[in-house]
Protein backbone atom coordinates (compact mmCIF):
# COMPACT_ATOMS: atom_id res chain seq x y z
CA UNK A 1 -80.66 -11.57 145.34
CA UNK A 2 -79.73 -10.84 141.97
CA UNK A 3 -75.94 -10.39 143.02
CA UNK A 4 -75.69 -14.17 144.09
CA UNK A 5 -77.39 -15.93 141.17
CA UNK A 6 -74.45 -13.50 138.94
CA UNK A 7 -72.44 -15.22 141.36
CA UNK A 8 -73.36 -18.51 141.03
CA UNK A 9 -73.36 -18.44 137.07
CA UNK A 10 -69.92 -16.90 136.76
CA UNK A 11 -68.42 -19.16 139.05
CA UNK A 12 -70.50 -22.38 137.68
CA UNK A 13 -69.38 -21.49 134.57
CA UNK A 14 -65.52 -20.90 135.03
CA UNK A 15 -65.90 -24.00 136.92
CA UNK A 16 -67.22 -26.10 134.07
CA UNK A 17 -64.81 -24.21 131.68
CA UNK A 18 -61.77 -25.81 133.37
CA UNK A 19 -63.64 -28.77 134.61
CA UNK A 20 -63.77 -29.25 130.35
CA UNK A 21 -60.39 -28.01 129.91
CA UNK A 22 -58.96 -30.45 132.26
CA UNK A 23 -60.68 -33.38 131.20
CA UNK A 24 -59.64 -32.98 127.75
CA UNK A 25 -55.75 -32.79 128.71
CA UNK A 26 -55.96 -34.98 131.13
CA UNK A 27 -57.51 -37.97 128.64
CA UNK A 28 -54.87 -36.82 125.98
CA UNK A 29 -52.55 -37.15 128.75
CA UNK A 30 -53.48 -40.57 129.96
CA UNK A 31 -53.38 -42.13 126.14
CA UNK A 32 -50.09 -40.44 125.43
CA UNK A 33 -48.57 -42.37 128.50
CA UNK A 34 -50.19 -45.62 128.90
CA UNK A 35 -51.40 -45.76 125.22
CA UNK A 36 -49.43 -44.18 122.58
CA UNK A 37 -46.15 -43.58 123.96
CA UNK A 38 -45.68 -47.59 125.03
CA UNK A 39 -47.22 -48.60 121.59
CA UNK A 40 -44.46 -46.42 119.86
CA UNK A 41 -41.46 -46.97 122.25
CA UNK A 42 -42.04 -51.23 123.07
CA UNK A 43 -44.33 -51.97 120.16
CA UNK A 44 -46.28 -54.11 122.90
CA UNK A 45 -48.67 -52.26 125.65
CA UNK A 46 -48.36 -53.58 129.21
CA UNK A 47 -50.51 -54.13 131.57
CA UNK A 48 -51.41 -51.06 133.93
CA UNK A 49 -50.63 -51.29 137.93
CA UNK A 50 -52.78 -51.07 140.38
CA UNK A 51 -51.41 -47.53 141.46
CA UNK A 52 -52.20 -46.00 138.04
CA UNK A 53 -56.14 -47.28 137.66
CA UNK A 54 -56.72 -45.73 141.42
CA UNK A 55 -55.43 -42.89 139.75
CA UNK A 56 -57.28 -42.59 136.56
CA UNK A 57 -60.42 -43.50 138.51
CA UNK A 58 -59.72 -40.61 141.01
CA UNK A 59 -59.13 -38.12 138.35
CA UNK A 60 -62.43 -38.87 136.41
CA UNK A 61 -64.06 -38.80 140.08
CA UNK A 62 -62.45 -35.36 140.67
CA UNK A 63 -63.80 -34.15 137.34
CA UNK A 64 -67.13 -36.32 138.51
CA UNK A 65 -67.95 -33.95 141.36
CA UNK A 66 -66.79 -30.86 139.45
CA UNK A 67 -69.16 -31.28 137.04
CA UNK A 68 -72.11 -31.57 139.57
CA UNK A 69 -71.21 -28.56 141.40
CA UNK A 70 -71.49 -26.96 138.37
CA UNK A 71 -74.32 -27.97 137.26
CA UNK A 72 -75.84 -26.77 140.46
CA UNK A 73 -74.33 -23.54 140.54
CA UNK A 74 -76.22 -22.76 137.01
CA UNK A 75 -79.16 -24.48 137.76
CA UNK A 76 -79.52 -22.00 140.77
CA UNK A 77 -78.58 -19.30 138.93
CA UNK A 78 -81.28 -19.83 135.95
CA UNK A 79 -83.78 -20.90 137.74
CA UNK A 80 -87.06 -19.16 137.10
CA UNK A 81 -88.72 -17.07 139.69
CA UNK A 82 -91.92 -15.22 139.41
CA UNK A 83 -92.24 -11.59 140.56
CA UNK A 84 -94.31 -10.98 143.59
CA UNK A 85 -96.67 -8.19 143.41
């Protein structure tokens, strides 16, 4: 039993490690190109289509679920247990 809840905390924990990682690049992406970058270039920011909010709102879903699983990965792998007798 012990082997699984190693398991589960290694991989919960790479998982929110990148889950992190990503979410930070991909939000300093997204205000380099629809923020900073149009800002600089046009000196006026346009309006964002319809393609690239489905897009932003899928990404932050993506990281969404990532997140939960885990969360549960590391809640199941710190859970307390009491020792049978």
């Amino acid at each position: 039993m012990r082997v699984r809840e190693y398991a589960a905390a290694s991989t919960g924990s790479l998982i929110l490690l990148g889950t992190l990682v990503e979410a930070f690049r991909g939000s300093w992406g997204l205000y380099e190109n629809y923020y900073r970058l149009p800002k600089e270039k046009y000196g006026v920011l346009s309006p964002l289509r319809w393609q690239d909010i489905v897009f932003i709102a899928g990404f932050y879903v993506v990281l969404l679920a990532l997140g939960y699983l885990s969360f549960r990965l590391l809640k199941y792998s710190l859970r307390h247990r009491g020792r049978v007798a």
